[in-house]
Protein backbone atom coordinates (compact mmCIF):
# COMPACT_ATOMS: atom_id res chain seq x y z
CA UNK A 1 0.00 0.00 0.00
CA UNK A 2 1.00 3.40 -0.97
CA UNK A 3 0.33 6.62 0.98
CA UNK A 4 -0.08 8.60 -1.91
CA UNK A 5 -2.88 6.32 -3.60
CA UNK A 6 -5.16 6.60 -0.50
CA UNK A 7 -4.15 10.91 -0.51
CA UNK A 8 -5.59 10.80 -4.05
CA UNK A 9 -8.86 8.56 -3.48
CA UNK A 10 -9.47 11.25 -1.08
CA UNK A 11 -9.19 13.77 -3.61
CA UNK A 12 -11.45 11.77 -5.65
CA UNK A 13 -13.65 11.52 -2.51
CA UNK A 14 -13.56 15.94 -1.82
CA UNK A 15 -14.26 16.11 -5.62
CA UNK A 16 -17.05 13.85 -5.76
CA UNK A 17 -18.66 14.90 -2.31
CA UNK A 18 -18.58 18.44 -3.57
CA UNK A 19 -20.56 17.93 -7.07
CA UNK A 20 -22.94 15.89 -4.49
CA UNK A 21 -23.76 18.59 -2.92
CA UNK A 22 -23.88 20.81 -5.86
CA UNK A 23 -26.50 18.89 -7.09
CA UNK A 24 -28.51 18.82 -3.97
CA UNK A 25 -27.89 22.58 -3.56
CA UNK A 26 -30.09 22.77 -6.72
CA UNK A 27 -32.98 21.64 -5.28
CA UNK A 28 -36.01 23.39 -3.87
CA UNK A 29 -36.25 23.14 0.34
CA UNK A 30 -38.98 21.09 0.13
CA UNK A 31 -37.65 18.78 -2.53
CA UNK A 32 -34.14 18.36 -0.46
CA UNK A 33 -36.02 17.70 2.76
CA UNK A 34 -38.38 15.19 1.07
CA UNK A 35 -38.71 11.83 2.76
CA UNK A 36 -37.79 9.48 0.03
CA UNK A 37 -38.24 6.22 1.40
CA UNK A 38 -34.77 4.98 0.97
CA UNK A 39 -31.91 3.71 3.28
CA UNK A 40 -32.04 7.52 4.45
CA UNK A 41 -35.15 9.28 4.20
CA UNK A 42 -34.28 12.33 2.15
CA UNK A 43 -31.60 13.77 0.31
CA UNK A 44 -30.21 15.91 3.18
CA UNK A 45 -30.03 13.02 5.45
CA UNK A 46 -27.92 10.55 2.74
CA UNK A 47 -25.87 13.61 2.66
CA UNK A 48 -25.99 14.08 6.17
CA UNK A 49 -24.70 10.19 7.16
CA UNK A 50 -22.04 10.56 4.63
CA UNK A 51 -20.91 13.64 6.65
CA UNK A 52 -21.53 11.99 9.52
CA UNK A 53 -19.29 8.64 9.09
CA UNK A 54 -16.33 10.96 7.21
CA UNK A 55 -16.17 12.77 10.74
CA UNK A 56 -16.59 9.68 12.78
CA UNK A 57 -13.99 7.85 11.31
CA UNK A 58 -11.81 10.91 11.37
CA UNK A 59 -12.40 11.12 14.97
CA UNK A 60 -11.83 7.57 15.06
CA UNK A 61 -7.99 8.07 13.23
CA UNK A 62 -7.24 10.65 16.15
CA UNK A 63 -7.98 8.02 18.68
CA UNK A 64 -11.66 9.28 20.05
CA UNK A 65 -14.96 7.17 19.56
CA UNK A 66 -18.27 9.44 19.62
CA UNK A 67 -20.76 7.76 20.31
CA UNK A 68 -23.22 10.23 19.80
CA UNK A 69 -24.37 10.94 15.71
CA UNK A 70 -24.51 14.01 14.46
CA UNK A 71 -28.40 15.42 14.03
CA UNK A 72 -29.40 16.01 10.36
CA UNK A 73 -31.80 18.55 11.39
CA UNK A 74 -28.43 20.60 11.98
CA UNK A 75 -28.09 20.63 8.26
CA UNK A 76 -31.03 22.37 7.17
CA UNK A 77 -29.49 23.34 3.68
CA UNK A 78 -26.77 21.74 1.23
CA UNK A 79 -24.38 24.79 1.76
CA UNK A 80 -24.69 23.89 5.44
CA UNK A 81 -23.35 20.84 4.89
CA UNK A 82 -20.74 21.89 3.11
CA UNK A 83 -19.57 24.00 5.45
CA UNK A 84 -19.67 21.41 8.09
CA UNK A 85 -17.64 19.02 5.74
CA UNK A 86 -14.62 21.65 4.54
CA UNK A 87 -12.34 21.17 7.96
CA UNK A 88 -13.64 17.88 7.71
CA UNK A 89 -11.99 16.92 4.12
CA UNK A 90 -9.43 19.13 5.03
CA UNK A 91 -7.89 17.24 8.31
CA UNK A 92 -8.86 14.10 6.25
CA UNK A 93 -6.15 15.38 3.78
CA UNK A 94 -3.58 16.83 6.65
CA UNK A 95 -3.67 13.25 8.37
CA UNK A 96 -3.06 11.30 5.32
CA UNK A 97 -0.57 13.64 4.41
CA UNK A 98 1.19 12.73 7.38
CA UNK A 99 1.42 9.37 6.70
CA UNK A 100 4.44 7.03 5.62
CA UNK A 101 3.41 3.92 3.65
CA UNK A 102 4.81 1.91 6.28
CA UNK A 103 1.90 3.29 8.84
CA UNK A 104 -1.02 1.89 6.56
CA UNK A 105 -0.15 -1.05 8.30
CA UNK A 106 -0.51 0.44 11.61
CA UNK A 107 -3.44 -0.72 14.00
CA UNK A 108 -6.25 1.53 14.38
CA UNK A 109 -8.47 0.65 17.77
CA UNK A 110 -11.68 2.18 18.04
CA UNK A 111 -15.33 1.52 19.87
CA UNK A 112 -18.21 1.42 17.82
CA UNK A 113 -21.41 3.77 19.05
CA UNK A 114 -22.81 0.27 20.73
CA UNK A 115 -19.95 0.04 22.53
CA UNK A 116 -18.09 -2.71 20.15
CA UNK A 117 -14.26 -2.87 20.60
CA UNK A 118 -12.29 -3.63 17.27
CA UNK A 119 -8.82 -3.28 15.88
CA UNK A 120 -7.90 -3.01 12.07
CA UNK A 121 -5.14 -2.12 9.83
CA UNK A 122 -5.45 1.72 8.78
CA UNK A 123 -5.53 1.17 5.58
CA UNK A 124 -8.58 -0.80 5.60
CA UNK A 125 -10.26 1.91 7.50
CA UNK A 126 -9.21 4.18 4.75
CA UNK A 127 -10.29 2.09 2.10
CA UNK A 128 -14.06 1.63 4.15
CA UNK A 129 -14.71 4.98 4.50
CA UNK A 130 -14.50 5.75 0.58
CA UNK A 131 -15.97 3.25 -0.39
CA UNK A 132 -18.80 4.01 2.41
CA UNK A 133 -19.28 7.34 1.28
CA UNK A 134 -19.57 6.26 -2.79
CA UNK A 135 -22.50 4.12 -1.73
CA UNK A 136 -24.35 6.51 -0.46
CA UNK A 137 -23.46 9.10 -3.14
CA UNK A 138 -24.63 6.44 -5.71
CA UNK A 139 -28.25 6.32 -3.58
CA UNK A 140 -27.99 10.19 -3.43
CA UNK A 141 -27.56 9.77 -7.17
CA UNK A 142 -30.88 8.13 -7.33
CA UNK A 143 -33.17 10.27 -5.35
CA UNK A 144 -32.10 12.88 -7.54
CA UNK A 145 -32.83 10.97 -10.53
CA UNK A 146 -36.27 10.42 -8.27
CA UNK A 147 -37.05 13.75 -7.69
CA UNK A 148 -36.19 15.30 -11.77
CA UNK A 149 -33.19 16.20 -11.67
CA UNK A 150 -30.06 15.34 -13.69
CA UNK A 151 -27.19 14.08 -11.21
CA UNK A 152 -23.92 14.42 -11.20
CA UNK A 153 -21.32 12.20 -13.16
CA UNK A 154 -19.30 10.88 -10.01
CA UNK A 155 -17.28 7.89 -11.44
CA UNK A 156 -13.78 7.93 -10.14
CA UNK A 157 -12.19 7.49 -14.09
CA UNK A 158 -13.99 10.92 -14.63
CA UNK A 159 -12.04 12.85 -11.60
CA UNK A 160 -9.05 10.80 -13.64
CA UNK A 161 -9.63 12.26 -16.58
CA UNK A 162 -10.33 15.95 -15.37
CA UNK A 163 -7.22 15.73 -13.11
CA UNK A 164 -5.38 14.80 -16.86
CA UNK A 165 -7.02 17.48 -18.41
CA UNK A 166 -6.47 20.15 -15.70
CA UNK A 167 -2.51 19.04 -15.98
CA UNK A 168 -2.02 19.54 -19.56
């Protein structure tokens, strides 16, 4: 494992977080609020759990365990969650950052909200919490398609090819 390839699938994750929430900022109150009748009930609160587990886990790679969740009602817009999730992608970045290749190995101990004790490699933790985050972008991808709109293109080849693009 490489420390660089997990700083740049968190790149990918910022990038496709952030044209997320563009696409939710696009919708009317009522339409972002709108209990859905999927794994979350509305928009916001997909959004909202994805925010949620980024800054859990985060927590988690500091060595604290919340146990409490954060309340979706504190995110009654999509800018509000962005601005909840900046510093959040940011430290995400500064810790990995920090990282040698050698510490992906490294233990990471942590207590689940029910009070469930475990102990994994940190790159596996790294690896959940992307791939955590692009399953509930893909469900945020269909209430959006549910409610009329258009979503976002959020495949990871795309942020690829813009990254090319933007280096030429």
């Amino acid at each position: 494992m490489e420390a660089k390839r997990f700083q740049e699938l968190y790149r990918y994750n910022r990038w496709a977080n952030n044209r997320a929430l563009d696409a939710a900022a696009s919708l009317p109150e009522e339409l972002f609020l709108k209990p859905m009748g999927s794994s979350f009930p509305s928009v916001r609160d997909t959004l909202a759990h994805i925010l949620w587990a980024e800054w859990i886990w985060l927590c988690r790679w500091h060595g604290d365990s919340p146990a409490a969740a954060m309340a979706q009602e504190e995110f009654p817009t999509a800018e509000s969650l962005r601005i909840r999730w900046q510093p959040i992608a940011e430290e995400q970045q500064l810790f990995l950052a920090g990282l040698s290749d050698e510490a992906l190995s490294r233990p990471l101990s942590y207590t689940r909200s029910n009070g469930n004790r475990f102990e994994q490699p940190l790159w596996q933790v790294f690896q959940h919490v992307v791939n955590h985050s692009t399953h509930h972008r893909g469900q945020v991808t269909t209430l959006l398609r549910q409610l009329g709109l258009k979503p976002p293109e959020l495949d990871l080849v795309l942020y690829y090819r813009e990254r090319i693009t933007a280096q030429r």
